[in-house]
N, C-alpha and C. Protein backbone atom coordinates (compact mmCIF):
# COMPACT_ATOMS: atom_id res chain seq x y z
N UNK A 1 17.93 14.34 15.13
CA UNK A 1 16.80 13.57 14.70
C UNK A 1 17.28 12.51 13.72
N UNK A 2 16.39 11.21 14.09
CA UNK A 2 17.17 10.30 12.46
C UNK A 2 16.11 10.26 11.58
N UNK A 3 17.39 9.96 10.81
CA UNK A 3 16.65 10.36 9.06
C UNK A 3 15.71 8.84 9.47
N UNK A 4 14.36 8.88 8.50
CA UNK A 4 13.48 8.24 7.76
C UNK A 4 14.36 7.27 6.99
N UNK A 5 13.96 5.83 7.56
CA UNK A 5 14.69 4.69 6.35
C UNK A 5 14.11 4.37 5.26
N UNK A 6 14.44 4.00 4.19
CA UNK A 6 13.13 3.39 3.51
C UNK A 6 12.60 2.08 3.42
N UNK A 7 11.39 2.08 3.00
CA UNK A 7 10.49 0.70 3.63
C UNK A 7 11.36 -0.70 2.91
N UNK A 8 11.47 -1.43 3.68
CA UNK A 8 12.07 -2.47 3.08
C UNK A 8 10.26 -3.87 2.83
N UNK A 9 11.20 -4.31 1.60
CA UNK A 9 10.35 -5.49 0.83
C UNK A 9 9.67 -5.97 2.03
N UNK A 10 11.05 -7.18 2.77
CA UNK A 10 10.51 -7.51 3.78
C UNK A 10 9.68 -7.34 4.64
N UNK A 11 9.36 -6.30 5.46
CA UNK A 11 8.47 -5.46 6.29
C UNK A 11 7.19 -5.85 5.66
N UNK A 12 6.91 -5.48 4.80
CA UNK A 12 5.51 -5.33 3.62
C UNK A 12 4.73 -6.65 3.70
N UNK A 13 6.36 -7.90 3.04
CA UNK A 13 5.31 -8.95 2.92
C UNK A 13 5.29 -9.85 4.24
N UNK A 14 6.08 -9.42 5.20
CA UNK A 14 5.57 -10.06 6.75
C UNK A 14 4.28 -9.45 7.20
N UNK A 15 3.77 -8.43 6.98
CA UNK A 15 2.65 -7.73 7.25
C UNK A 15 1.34 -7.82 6.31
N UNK A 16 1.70 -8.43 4.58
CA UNK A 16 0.68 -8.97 4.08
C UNK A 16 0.60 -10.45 4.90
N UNK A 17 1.87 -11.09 5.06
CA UNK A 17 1.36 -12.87 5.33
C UNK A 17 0.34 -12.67 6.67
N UNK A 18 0.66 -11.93 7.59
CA UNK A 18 0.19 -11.85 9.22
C UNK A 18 -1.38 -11.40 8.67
N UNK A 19 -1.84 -10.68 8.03
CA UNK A 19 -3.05 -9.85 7.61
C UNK A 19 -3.90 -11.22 7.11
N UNK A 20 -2.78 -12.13 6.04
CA UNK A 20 -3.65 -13.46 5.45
C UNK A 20 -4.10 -14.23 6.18
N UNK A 21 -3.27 -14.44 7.64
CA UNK A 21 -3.65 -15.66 8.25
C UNK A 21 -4.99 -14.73 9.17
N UNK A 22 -5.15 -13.45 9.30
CA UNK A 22 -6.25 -13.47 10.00
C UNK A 22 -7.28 -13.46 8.80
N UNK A 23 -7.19 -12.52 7.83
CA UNK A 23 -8.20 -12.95 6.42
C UNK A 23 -8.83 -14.36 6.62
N UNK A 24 -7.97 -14.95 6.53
CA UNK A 24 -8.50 -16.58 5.82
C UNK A 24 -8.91 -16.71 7.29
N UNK A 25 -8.40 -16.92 8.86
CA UNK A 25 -9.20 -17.44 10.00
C UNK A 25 -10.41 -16.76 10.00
N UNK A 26 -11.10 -15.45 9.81
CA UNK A 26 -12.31 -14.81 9.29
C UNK A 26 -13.00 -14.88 8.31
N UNK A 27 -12.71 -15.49 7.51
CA UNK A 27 -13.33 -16.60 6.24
C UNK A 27 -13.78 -17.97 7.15
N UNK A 28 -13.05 -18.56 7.66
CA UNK A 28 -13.17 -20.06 8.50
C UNK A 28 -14.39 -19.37 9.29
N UNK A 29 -13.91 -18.93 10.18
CA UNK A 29 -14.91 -18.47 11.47
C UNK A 29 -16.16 -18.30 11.25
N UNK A 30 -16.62 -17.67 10.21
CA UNK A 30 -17.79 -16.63 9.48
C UNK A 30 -18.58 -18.05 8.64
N UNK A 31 -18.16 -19.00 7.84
CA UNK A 31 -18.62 -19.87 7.56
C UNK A 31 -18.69 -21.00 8.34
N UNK A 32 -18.00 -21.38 9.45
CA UNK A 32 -18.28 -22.10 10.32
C UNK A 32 -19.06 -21.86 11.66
N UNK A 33 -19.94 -20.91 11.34
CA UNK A 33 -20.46 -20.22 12.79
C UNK A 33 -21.48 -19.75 11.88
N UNK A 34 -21.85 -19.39 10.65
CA UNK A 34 -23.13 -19.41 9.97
C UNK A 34 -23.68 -19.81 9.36
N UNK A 35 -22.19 -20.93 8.46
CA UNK A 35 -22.71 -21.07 6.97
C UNK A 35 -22.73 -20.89 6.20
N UNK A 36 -22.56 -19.35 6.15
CA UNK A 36 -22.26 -18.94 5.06
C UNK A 36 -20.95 -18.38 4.78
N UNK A 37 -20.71 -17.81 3.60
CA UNK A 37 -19.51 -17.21 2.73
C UNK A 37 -19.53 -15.87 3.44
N UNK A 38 -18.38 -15.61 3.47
CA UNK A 38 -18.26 -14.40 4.25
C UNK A 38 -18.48 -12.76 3.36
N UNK A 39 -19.15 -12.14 3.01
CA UNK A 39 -19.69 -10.74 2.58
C UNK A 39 -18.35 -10.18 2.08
N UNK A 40 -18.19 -9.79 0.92
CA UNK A 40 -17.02 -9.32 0.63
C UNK A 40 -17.73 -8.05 -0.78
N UNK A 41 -17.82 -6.68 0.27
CA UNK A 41 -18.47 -5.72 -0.46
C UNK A 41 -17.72 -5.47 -1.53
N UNK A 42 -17.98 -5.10 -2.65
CA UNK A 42 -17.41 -4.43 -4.34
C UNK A 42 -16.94 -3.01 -3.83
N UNK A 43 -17.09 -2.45 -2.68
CA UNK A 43 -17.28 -0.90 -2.56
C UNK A 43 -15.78 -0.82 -2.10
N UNK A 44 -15.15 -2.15 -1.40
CA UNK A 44 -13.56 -2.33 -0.66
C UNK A 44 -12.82 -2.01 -2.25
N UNK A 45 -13.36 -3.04 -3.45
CA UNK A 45 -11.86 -3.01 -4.29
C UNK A 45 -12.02 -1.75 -4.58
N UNK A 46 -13.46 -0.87 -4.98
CA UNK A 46 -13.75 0.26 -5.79
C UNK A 46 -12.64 1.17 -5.11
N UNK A 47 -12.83 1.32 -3.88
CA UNK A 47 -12.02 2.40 -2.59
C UNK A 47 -10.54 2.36 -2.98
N UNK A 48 -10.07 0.81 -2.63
CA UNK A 48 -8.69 0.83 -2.79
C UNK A 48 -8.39 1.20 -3.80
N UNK A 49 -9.14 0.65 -5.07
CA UNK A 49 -8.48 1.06 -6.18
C UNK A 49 -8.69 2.68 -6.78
N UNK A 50 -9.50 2.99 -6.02
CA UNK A 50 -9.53 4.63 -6.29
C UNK A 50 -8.24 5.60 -5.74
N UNK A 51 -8.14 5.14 -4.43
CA UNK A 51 -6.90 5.33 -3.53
C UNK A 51 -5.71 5.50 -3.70
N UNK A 52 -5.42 4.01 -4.99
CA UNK A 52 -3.96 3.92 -5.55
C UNK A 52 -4.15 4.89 -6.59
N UNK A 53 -5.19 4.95 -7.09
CA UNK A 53 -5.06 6.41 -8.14
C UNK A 53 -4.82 7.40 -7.88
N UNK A 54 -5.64 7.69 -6.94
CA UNK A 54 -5.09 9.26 -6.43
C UNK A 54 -3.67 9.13 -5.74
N UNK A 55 -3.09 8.39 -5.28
CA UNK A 55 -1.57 8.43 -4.66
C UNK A 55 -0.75 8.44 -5.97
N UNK A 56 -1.19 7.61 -7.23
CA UNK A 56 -0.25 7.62 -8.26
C UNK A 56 -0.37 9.31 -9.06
N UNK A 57 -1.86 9.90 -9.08
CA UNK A 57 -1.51 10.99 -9.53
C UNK A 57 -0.51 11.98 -8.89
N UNK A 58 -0.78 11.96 -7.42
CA UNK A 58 -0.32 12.81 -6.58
C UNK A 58 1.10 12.83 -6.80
N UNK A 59 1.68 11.44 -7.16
CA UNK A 59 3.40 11.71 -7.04
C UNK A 59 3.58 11.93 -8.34
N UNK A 60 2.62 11.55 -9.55
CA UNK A 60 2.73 12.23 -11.22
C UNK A 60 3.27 13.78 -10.87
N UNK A 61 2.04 14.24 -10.46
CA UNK A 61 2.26 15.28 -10.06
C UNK A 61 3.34 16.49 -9.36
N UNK A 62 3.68 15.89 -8.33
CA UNK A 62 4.78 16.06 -7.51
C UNK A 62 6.20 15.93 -7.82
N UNK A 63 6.03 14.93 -8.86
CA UNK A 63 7.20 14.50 -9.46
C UNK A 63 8.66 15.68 -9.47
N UNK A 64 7.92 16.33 -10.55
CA UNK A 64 8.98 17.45 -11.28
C UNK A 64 9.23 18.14 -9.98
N UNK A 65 8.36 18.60 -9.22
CA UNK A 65 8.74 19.43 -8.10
C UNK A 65 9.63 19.13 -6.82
N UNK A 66 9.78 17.66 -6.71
CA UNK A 66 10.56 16.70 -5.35
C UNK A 66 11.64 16.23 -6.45
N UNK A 67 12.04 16.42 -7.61
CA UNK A 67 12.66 16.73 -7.96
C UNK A 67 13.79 17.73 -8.66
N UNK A 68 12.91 18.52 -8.08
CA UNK A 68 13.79 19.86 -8.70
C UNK A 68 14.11 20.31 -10.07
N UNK A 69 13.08 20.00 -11.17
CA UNK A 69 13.41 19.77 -12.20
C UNK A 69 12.99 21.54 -12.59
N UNK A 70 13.87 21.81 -13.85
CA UNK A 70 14.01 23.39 -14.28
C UNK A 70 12.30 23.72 -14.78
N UNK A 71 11.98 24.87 -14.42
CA UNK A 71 10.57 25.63 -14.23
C UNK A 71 9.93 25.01 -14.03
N UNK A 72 9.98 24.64 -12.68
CA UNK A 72 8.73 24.10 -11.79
C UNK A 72 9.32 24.32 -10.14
N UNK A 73 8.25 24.98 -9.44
CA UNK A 73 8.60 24.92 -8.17
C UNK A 73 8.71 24.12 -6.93
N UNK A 74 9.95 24.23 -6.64
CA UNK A 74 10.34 23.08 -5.30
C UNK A 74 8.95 23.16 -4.29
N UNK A 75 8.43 21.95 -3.90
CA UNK A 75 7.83 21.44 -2.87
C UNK A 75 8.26 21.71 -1.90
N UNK A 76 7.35 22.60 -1.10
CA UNK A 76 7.71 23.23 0.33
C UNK A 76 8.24 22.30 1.45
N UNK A 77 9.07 22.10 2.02
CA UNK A 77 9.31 20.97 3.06
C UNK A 77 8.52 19.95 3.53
N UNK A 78 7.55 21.25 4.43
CA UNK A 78 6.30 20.18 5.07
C UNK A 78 5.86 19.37 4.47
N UNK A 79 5.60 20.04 3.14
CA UNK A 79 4.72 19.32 2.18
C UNK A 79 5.29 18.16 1.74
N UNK A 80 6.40 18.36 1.36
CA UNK A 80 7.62 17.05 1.19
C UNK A 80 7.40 16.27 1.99
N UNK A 81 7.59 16.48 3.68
CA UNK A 81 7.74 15.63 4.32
C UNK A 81 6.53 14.78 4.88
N UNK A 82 5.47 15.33 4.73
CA UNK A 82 4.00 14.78 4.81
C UNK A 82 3.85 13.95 3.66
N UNK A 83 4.18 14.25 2.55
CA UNK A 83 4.21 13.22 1.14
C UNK A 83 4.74 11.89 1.62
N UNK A 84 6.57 12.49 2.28
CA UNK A 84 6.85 10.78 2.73
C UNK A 84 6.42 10.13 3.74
N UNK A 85 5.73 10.69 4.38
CA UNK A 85 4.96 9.74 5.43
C UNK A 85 3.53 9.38 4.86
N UNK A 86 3.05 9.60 3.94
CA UNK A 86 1.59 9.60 3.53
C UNK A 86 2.45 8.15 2.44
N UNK A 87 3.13 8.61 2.09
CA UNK A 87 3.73 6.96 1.09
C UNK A 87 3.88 5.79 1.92
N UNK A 88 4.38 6.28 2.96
CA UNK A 88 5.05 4.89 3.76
C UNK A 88 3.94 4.32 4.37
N UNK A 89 3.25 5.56 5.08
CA UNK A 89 1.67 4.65 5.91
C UNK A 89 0.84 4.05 4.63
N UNK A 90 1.09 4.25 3.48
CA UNK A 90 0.26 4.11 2.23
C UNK A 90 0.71 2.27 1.85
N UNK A 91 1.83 2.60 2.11
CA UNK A 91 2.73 1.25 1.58
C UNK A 91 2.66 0.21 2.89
N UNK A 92 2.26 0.62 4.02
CA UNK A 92 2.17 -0.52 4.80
C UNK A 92 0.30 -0.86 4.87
N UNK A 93 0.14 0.38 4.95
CA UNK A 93 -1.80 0.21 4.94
C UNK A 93 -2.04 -0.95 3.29
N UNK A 94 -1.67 -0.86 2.37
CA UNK A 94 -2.14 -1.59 1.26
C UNK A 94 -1.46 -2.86 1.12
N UNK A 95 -0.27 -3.10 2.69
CA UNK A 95 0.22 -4.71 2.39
C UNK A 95 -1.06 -5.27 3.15
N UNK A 96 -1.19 -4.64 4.16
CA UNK A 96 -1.99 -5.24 5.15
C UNK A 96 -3.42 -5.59 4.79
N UNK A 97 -3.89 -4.47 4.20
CA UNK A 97 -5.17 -4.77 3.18
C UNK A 97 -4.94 -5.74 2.11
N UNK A 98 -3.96 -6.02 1.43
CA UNK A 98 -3.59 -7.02 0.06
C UNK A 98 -3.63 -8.30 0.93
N UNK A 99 -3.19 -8.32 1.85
CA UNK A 99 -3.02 -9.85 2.76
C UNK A 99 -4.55 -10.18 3.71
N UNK A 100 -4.88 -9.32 4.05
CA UNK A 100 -6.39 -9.24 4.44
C UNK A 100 -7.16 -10.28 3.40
N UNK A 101 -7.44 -9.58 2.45
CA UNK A 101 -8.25 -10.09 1.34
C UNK A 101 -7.92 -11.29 0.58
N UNK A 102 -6.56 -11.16 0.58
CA UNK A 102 -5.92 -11.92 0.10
C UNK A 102 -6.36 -13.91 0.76
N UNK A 103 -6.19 -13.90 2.11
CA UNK A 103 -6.54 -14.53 3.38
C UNK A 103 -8.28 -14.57 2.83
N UNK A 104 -8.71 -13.90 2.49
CA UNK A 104 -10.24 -14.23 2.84
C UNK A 104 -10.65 -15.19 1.43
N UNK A 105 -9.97 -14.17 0.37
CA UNK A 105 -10.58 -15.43 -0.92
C UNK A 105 -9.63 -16.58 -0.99
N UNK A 106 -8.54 -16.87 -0.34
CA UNK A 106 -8.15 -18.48 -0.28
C UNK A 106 -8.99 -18.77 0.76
N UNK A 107 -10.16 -18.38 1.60
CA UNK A 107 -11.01 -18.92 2.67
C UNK A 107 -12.06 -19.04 1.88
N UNK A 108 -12.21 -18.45 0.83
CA UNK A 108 -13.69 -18.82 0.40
C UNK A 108 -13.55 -19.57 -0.91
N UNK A 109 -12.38 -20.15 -1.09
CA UNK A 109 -12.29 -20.43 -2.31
C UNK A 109 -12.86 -21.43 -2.91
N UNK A 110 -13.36 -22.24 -1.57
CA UNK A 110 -13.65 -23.79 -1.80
C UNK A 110 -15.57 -23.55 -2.37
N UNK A 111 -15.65 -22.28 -1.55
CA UNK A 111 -17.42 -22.11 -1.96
C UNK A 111 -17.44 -21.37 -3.37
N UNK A 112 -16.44 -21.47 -4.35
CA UNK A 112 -16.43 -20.65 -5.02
C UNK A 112 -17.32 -21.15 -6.33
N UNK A 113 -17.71 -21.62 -6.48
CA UNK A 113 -19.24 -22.36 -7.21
C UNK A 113 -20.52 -22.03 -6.67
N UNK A 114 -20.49 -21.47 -5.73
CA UNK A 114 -21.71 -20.66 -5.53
C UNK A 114 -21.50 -19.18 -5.91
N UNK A 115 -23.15 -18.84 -6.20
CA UNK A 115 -23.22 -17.32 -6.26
C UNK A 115 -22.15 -16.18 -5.19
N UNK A 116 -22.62 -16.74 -4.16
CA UNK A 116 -21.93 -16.09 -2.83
C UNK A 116 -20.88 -15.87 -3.13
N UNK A 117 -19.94 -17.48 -2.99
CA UNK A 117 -18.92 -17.50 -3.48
C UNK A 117 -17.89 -16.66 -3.85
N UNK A 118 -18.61 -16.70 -5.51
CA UNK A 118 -17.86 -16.49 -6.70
C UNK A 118 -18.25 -14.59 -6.72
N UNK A 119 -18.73 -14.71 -5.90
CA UNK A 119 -18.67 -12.66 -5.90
C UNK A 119 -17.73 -12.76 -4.53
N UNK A 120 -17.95 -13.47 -3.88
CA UNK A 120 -17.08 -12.67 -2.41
C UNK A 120 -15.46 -12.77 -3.11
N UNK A 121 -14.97 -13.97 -3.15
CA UNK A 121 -13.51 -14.30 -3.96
C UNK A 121 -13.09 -13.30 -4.86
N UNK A 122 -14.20 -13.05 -6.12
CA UNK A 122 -14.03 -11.73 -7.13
C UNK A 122 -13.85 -10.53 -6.58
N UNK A 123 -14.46 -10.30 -5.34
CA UNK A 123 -14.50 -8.72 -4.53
C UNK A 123 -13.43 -8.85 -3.94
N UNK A 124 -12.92 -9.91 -3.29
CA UNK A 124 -11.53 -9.98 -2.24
C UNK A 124 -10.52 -9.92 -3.02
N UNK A 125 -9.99 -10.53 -4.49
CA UNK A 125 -9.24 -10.71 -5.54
C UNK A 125 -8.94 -9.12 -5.78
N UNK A 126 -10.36 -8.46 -5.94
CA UNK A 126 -10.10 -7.05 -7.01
C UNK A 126 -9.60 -6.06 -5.66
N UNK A 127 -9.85 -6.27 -4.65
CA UNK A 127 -9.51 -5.48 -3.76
C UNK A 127 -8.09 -6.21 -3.36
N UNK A 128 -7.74 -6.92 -3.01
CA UNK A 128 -6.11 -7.15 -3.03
C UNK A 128 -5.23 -7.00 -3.98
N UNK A 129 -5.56 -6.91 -5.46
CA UNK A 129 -5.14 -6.25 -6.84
C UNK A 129 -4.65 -4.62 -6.83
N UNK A 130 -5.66 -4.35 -5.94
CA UNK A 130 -5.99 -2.46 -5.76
C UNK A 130 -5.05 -2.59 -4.65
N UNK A 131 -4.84 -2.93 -3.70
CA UNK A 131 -3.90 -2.94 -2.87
C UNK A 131 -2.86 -3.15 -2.99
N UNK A 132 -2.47 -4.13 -4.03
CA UNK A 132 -0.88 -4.05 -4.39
C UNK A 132 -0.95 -2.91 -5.12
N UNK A 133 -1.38 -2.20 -6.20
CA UNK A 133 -1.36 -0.74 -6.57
C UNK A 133 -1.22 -0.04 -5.91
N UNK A 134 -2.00 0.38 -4.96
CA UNK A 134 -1.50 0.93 -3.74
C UNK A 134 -0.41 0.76 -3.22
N UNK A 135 0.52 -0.31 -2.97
CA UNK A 135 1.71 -0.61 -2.60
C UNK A 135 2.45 0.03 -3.21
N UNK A 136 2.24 -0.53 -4.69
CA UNK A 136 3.19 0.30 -5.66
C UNK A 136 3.51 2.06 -6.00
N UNK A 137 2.23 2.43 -5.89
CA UNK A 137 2.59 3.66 -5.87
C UNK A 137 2.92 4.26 -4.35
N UNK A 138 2.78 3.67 -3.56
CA UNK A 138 3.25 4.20 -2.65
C UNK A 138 4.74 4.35 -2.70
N UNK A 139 5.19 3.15 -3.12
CA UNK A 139 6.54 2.40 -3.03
C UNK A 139 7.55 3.77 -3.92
N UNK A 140 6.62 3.98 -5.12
CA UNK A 140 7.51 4.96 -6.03
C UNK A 140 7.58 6.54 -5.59
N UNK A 141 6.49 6.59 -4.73
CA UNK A 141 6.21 7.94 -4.36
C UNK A 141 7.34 7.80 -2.96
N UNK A 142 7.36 7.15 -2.14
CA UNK A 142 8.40 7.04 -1.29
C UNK A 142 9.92 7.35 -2.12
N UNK A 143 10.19 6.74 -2.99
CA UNK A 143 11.46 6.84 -3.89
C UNK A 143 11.75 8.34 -4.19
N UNK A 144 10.84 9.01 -4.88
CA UNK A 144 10.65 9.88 -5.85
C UNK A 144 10.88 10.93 -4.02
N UNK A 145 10.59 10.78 -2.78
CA UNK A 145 10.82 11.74 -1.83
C UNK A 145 12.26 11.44 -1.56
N UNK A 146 13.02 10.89 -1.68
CA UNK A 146 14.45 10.57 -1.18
C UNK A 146 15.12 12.25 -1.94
N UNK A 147 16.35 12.27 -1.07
CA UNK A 147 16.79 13.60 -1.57
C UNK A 147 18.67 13.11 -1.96
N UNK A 148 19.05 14.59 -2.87
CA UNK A 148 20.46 13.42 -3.24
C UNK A 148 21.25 13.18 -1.68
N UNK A 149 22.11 12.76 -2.01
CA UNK A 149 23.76 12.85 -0.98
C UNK A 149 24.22 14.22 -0.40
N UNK A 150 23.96 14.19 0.90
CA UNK A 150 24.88 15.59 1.14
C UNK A 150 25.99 15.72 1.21
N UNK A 151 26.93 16.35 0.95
CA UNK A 151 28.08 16.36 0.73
C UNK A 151 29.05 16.41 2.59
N UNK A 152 27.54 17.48 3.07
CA UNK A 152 28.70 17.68 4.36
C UNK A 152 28.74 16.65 5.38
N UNK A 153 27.72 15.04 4.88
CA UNK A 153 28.01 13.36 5.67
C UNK A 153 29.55 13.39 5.57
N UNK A 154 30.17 14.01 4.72
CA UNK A 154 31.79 13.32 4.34
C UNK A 154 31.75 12.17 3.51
N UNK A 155 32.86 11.55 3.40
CA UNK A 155 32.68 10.51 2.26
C UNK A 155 31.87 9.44 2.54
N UNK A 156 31.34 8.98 1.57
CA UNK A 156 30.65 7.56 1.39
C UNK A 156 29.12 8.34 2.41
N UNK A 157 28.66 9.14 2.81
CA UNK A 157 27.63 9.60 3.59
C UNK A 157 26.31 8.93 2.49
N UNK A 158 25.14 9.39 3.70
CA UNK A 158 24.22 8.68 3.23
C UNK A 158 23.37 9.27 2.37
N UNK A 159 22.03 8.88 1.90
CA UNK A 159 21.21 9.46 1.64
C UNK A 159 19.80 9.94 2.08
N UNK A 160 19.58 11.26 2.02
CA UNK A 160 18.86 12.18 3.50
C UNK A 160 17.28 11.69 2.85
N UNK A 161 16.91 11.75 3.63
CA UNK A 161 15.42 11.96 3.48
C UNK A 161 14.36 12.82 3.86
N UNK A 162 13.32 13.22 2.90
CA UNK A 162 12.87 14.01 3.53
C UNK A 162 12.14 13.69 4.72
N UNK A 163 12.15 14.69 5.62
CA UNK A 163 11.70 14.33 6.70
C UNK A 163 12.87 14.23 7.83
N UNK A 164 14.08 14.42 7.41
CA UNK A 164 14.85 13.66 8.56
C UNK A 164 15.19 15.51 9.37
């Protein structure tokens, strides 16, 4: 089986830019086909940003244990290895959402003197904010699952992951 790589930068922000250009063409579309500013609910940033909290407690949490640190008990495999896939889908789900939103309030930016506006931009802003949080803790919680060097790669060998 191969080991789990870890997420590279790149990946992330090709997948926020691709997310912006449909954001912002769904900003265009939505005001050029109604008129209006496109609806940008408060309930998106509330979510995300609840989201990145609970992922940041979860690896607070987890911490001592995916690390092996003295009186505290090791994290059962599965559990390990569901952690690093819950980071990584975490870390690509919150580029794609950060570039989403991101895309929609440079689409609405120009109406941003209206009421409409100036809440849709504020809701798309706070929810792409919450999404890079999300990124981030994903990003550390991915880290914090890496395991050391095994010795029996031989020299210069890699580093295992959980999951592999």
């Amino acid at each position: 089986m191969n080991a789990m790589t870890p997420t590279r930068l790149r990946l992330l922000a090709g997948l926020a830019v691709i997310a912006a250009a449909f954001g912002w063409g769904a900003a265009m579309l939505v005001e050029g086909w109604s008129g209006r500013v496109i609806p940008v609910p408060w309930l998106a940033g509330a979510t995300i940003w609840f989201l990145a909290l609970a992922l940041l407690i979860w690896a607070l949490l987890s911490r001592p244990r995916l690390q092996r640190k003295p009186g505290s008990r090791p994290l059962p495999p599965f559990v390990a290895a569901r952690t690093a896939a819950l980071a990584m889908a975490a870390s690509r789900t919150g580029s794609l959402v950060a570039g989403f939103y991101a895309g929609i309030a440079s689409g609405t930016l120009p109406s941003r003197m209206t009421e409409a506006g100036s809440d849709s931009v504020a809701a798309a802003l706070t929810t792409a904010l919450g999404s890079l949080a999300l990124v981030a803790s994903a990003l550390w919680l991915e880290r914090l699952c890496r395991l050391p060097v095994d010795d029996r790669d031989g020299p210069g060998g890699s580093i295992a992951r959980i999951g592999s």
